[in-house]
Protein backbone atom coordinates (compact mmCIF):
# COMPACT_ATOMS: atom_id res chain seq x y z
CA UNK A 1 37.93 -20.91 47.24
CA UNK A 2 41.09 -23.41 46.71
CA UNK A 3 42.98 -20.78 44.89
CA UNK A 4 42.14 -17.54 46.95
CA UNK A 5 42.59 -19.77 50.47
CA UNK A 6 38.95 -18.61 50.81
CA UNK A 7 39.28 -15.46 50.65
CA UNK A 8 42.49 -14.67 53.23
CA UNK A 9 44.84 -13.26 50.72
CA UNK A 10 41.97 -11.23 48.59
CA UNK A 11 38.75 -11.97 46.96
CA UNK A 12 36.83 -14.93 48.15
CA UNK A 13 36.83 -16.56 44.92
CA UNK A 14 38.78 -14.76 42.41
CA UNK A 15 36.35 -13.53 40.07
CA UNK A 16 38.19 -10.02 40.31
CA UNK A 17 41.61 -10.42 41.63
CA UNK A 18 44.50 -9.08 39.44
CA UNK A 19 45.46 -11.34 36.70
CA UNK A 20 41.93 -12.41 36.31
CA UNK A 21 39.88 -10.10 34.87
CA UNK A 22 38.66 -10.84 31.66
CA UNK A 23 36.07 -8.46 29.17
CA UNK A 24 33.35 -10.75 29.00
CA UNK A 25 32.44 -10.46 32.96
CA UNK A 26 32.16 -6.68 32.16
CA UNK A 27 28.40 -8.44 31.04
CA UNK A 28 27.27 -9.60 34.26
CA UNK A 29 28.64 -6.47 36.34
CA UNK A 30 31.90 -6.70 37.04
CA UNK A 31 34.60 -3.75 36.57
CA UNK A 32 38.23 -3.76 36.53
CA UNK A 33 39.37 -3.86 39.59
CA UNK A 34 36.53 -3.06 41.45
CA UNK A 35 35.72 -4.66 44.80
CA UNK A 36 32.65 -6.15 46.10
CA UNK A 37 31.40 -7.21 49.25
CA UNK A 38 31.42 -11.26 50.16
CA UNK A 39 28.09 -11.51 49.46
CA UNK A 40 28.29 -9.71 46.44
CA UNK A 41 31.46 -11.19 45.01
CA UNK A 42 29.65 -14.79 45.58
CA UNK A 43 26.69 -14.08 43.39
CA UNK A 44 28.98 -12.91 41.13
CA UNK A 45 31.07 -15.46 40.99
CA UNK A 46 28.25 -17.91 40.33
CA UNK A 47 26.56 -16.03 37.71
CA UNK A 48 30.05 -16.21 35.77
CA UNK A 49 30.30 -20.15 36.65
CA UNK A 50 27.06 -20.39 35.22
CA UNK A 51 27.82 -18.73 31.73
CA UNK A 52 30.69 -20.99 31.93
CA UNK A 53 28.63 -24.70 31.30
CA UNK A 54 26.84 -23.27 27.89
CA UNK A 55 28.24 -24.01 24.54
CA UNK A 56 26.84 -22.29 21.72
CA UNK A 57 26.25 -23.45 18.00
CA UNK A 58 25.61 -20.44 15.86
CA UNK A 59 23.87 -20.47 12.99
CA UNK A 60 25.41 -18.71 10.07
CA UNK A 61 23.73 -16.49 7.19
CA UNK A 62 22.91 -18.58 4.15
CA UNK A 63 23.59 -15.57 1.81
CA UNK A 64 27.95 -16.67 2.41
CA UNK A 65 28.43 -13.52 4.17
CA UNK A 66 29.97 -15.35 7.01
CA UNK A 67 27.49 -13.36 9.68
CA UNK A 68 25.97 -14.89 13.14
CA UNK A 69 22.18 -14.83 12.36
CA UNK A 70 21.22 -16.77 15.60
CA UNK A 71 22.71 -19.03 18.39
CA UNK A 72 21.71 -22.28 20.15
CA UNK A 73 22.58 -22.65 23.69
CA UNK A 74 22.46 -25.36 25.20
CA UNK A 75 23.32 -26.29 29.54
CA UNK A 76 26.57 -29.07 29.12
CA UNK A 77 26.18 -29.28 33.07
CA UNK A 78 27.86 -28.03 36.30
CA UNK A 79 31.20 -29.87 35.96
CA UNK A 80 31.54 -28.43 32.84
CA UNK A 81 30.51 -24.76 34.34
CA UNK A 82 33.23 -25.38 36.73
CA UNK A 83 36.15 -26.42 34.48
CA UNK A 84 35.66 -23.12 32.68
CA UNK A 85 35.30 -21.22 35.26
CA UNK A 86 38.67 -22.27 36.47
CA UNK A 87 40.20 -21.49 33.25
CA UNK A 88 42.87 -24.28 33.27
CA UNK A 89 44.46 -22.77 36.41
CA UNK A 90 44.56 -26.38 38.11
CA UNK A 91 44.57 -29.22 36.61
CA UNK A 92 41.37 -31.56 37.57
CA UNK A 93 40.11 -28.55 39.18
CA UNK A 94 36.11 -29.54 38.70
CA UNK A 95 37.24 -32.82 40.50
CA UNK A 96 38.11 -31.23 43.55
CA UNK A 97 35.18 -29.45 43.37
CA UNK A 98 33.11 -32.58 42.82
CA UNK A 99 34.67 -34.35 45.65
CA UNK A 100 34.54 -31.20 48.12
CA UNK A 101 30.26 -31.52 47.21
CA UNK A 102 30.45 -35.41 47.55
CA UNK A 103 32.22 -35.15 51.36
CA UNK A 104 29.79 -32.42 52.48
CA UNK A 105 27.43 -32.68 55.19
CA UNK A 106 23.92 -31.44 55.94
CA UNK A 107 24.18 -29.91 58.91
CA UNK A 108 22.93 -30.50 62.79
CA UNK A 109 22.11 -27.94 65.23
CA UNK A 110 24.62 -29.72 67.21
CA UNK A 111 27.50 -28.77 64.79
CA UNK A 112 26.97 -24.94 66.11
């Protein structure tokens, strides 16, 4: 939401805005330059943070051949997750996330 201004200039969180698109979201649903609704473009967005904190260790054929017989995944954690899913763009970005989560609020039926 820092880099789209929260959606005023585009897509709420820039899964899908030009310049952005990469193949492997094609896996989760996403289409060149298609357009979702908010809702939509949220869960997507989170499903593609998500891919973003696992690290794989694959395990190669014994035979030399060089092929993938298998992969471990395994979860390196949501700060992770959200310094791939930023792609480098800004730099500390999963620290402004962090601190955006630290400074929020629960909130109070008076706040409405």
């Amino acid at each position: 939401m820092q880099e789209s201004h929260a959606g005023t200039n585009g897509s709420i969180l820039q899964v899908n805005n030009n310049g952005d698109f990469t193949p492997d979201k094609t896996a989760i649903g996403i289409t060149k330059g298609a357009t979702f609704s908010t809702n939509k473009e949220i869960n997507l967005s989170i499903r593609y943070a998500i891919g973003k904190g696992f690290s794989s260790s694959p395990n190669y054929s014994k035979d030399g051949s060089g092929k993938i017989i298998s992969r471990n995944w395994s979860w390196r954690g949501w700060n992770e997750a959200i310094k791939g899913y930023n792609g480098g763009g800004v730099k500390g970005y999963e620290k402004y996330i962090q601190t955006m989560l630290n400074q929020s609020r629960t909130p109070k039926p008076s706040n409405y």
